[in-house]
Protein backbone atom coordinates (compact mmCIF):
# COMPACT_ATOMS: atom_id res chain seq x y z
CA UNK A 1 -13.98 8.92 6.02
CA UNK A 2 -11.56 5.85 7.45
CA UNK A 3 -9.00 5.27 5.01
CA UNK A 4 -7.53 2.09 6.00
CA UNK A 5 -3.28 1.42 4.67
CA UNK A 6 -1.97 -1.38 4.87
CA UNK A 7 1.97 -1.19 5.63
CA UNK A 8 4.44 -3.81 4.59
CA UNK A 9 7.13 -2.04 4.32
CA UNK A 10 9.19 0.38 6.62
CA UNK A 11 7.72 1.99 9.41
CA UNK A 12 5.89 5.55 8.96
CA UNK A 13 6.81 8.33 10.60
CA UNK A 14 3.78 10.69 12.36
CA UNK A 15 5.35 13.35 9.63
CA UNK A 16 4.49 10.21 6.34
CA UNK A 17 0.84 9.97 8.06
CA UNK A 18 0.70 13.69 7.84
CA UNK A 19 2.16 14.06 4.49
CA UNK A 20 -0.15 10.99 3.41
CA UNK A 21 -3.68 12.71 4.71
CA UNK A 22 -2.74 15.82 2.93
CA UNK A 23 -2.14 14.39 -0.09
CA UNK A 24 -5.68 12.03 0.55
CA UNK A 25 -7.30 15.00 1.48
CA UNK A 26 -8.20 13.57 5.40
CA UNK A 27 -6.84 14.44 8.61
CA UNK A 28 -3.87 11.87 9.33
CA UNK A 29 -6.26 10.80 12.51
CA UNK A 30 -8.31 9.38 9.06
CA UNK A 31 -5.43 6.76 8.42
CA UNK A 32 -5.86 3.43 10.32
CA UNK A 33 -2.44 2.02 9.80
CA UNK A 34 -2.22 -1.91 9.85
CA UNK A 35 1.45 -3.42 10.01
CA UNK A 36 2.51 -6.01 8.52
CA UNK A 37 5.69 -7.85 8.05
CA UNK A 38 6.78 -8.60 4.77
CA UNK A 39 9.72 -10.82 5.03
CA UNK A 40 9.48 -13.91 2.87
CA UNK A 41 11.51 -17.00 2.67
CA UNK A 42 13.03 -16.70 -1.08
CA UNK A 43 13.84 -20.54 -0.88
CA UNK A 44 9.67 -21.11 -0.91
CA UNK A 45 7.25 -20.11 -3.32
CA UNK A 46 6.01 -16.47 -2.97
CA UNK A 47 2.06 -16.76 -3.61
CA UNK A 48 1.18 -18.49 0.21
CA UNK A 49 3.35 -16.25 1.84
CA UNK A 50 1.83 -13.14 0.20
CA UNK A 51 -2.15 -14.74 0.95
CA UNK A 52 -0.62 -15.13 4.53
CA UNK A 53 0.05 -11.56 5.07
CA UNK A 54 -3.01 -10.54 3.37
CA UNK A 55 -5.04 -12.83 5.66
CA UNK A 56 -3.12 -11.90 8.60
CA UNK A 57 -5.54 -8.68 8.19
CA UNK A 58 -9.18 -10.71 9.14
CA UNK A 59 -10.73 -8.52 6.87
CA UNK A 60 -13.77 -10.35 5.33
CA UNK A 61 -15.08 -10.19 1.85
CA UNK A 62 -17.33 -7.34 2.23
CA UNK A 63 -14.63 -5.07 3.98
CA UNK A 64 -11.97 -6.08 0.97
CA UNK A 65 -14.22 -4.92 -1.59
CA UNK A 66 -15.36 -1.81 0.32
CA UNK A 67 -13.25 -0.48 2.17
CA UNK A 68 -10.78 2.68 1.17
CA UNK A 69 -7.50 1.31 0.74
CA UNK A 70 -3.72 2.31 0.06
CA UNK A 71 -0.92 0.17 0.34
CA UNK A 72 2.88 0.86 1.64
CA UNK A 73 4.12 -2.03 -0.72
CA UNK A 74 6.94 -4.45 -0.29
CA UNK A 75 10.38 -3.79 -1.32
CA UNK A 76 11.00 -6.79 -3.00
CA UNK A 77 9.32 -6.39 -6.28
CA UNK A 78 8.23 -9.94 -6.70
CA UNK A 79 6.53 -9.74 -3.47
CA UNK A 80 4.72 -6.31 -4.63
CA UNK A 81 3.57 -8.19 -7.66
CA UNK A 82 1.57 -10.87 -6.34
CA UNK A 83 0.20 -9.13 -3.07
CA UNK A 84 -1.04 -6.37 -6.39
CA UNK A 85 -2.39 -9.42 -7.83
CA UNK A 86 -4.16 -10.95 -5.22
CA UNK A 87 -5.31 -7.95 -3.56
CA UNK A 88 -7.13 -7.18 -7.25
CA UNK A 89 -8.57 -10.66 -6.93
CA UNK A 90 -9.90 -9.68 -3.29
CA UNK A 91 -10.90 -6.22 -4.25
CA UNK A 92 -12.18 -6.30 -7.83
CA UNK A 93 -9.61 -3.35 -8.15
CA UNK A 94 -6.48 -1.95 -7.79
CA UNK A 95 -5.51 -0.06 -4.77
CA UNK A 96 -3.82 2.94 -4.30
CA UNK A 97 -0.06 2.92 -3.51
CA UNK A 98 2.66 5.36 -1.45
CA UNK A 99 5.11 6.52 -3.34
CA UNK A 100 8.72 7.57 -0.99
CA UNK A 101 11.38 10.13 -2.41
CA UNK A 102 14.43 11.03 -0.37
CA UNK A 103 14.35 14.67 0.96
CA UNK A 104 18.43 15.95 0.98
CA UNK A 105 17.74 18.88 2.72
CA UNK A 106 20.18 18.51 5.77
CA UNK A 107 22.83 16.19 7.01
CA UNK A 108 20.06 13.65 7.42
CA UNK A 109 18.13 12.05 4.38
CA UNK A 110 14.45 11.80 4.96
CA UNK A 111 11.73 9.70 2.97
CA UNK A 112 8.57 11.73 2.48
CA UNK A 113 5.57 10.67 0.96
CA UNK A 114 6.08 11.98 -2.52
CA UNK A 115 2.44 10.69 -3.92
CA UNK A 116 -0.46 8.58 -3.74
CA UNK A 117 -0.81 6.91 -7.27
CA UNK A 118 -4.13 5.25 -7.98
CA UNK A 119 -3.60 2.00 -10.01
CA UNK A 120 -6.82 1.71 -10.49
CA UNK A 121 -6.77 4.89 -12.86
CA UNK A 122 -3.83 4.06 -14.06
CA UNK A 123 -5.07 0.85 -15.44
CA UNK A 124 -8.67 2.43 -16.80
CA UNK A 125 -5.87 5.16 -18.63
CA UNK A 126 -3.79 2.21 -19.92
CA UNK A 127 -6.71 0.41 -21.30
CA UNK A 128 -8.26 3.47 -23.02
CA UNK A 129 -5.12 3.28 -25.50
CA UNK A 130 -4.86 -0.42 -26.20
């Protein structure tokens, strides 16, 4: 199964692809990794700059709604908001999103994929209490 995620933040290392199938239960050769930059211009309104990036993909309807996604989000949490937003509008759901923790175990710090959280169960859990 192609999984494909779509990055806009940091790079990923061949160690986050592999720590990423693992955790997706694929082979990291599974992972088709689009890059995109997220930089936005905070003196402009956020919305067209997220559609931008999300466009800058040429995926069509069909391939937004079926397609196996996760997402690398932005670090600006506005940004993360609205691509969340309109990628729901796209999808019909909520994709799944990397979660990074720092790994002290040297003189270097490392970021490893910590988890893959699907917002899409989270939501369906979150309405099941309301």
């Amino acid at each position: 199964m192609k999984i494909k995620l779509l990055n806009f933040s940091h790079p990923l290392t061949e160690e986050n692809l592999k720590e990423t199938a693992a955790l997706l239960g694929c082979e990291a050769a599974d992972i088709e990794v689009a890059e995109v930059p997220s930089r936005v211009d905070l003196d402009m309104p956020l919305e067209p700059q997220v559609a931008s990036m999300l466009n800058s993909f040429g995926m069509d309807p069909r391939e937004w709604q079926t397609l196996p996604l996760v997402v690398h989000l932005p670090s600006l949490s506005a940004s993360a908001a609205v691509l969340l937003a309109q990628m729901h509008g796209l999808c019909g759901w909520f994709p799944s999103v990397l979660r990074f923790a720092p790994e002290n175990s040297g003189p270097l710090t490392r970021y490893a994929v910590a988890e893959v959280i699907n917002l899409q169960a989270v939501r369906e859990g979150a309405r099941a209490v309301r």
